[in-house]
Protein backbone atom coordinates (compact mmCIF):
# COMPACT_ATOMS: atom_id res chain seq x y z
CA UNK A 1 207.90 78.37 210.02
CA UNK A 2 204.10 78.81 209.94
CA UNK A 3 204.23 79.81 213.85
CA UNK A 4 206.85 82.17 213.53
CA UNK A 5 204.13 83.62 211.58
CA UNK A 6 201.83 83.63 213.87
CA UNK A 7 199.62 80.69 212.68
CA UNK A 8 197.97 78.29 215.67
CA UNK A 9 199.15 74.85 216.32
CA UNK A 10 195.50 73.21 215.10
CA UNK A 11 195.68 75.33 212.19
CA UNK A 12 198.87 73.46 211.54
CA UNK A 13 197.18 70.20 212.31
CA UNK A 14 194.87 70.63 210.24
CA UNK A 15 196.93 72.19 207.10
CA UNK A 16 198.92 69.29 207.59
CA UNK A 17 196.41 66.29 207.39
CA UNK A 18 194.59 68.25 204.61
CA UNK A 19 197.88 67.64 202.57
CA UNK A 20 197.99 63.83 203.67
CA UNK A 21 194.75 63.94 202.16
CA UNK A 22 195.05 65.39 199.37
CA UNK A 23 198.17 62.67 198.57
CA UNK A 24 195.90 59.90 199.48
CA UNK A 25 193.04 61.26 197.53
CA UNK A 26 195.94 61.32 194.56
CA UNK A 27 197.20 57.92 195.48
CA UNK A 28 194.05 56.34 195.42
CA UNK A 29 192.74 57.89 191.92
CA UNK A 30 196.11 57.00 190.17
CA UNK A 31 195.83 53.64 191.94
CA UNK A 32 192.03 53.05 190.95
CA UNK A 33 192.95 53.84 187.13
CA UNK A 34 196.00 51.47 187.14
CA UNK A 35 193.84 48.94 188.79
CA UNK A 36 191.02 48.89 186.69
CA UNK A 37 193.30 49.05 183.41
CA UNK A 38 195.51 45.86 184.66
CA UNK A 39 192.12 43.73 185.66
CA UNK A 40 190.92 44.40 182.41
CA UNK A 41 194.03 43.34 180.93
CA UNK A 42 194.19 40.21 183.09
CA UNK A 43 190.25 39.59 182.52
CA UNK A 44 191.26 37.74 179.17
CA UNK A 45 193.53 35.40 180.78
CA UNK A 46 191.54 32.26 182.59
CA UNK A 47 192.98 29.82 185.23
CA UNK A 48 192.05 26.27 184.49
CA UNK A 49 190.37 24.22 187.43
CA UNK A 50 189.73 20.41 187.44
CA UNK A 51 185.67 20.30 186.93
CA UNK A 52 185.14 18.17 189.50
CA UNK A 53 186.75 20.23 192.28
CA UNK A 54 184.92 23.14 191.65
CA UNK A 55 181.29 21.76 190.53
CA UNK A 56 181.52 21.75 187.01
CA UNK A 57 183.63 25.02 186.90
CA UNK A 58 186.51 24.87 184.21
CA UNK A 59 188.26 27.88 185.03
CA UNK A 60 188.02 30.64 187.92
CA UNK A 61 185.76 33.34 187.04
CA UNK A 62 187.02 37.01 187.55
CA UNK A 63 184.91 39.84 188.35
CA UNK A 64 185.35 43.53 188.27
CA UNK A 65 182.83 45.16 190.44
CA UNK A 66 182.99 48.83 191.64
CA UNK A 67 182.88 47.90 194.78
CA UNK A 68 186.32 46.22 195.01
CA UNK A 69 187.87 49.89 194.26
CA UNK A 70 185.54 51.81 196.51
CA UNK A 71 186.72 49.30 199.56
CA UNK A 72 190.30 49.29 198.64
CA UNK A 73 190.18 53.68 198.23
CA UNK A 74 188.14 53.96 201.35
CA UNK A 75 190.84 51.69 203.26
CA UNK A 76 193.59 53.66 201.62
CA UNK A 77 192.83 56.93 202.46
CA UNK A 78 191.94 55.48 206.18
CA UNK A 79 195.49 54.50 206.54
CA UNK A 80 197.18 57.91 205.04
CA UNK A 81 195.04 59.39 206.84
CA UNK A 82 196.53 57.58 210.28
CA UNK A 83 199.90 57.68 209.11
CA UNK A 84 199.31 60.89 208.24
CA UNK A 85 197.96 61.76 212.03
CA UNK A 86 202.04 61.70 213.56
CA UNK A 87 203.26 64.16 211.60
CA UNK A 88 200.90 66.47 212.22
CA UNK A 89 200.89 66.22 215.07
CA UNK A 90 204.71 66.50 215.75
CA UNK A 91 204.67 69.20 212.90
CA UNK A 92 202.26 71.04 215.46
CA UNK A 93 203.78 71.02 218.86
CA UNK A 94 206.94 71.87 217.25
CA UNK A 95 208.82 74.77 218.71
CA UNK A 96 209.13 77.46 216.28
CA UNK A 97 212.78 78.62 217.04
CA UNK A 98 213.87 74.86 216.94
CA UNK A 99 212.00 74.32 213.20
CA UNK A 100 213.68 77.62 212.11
CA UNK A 101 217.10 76.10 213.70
CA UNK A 102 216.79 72.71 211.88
CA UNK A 103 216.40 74.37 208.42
């Protein structure tokens, strides 16, 4: 529809892995939140170890640490950002009269 207007095929390319950002950015946000709120939950339960298999440990210790959630956002948004990259693409060699046609 956008190149019935008139608008380029990399401007479509690029409008449409803006928006696969923009998700991703969402995803990862909600995601980070819902993370951090569950390990804090699950911070107050322990998992018992035998002592002697784990030098003198008792239980396994757990450990929130900010950069858990900056790996897991930057490897989230890497992969929307990939799956993201087909779409576009299609989206943007997509013949105009054909788009028009399929809606």
């Amino acid at each position: 529809m956008l190149m019935a207007m008139g608008t380029s095929r990399r401007s479509i390319l690029i409008i449409f892995l803006f928006e696969a950002c923009i998700l991703g950015m969402m995803g990862v946000i909600i995601g980070s939140v819902l993370g951090y709120v569950s390990s804090i939950m699950l911070a107050s339960y322990t998992i018992p170890v035998p002592p002697e298999m784990y030098f003198g440990l008792d239980h396994l210790p757990f450990l929130i640490t900010p950069e858990n959630f900056i790996i897991a956002g930057v490897f989230a948004m890497a992969i929307n950002i990939i799956a993201g990259a087909y779409p576009a693409r299609r989206a943007s060699k997509m013949d105009p009269v054909e788009a028009i046609h399929d809606v």
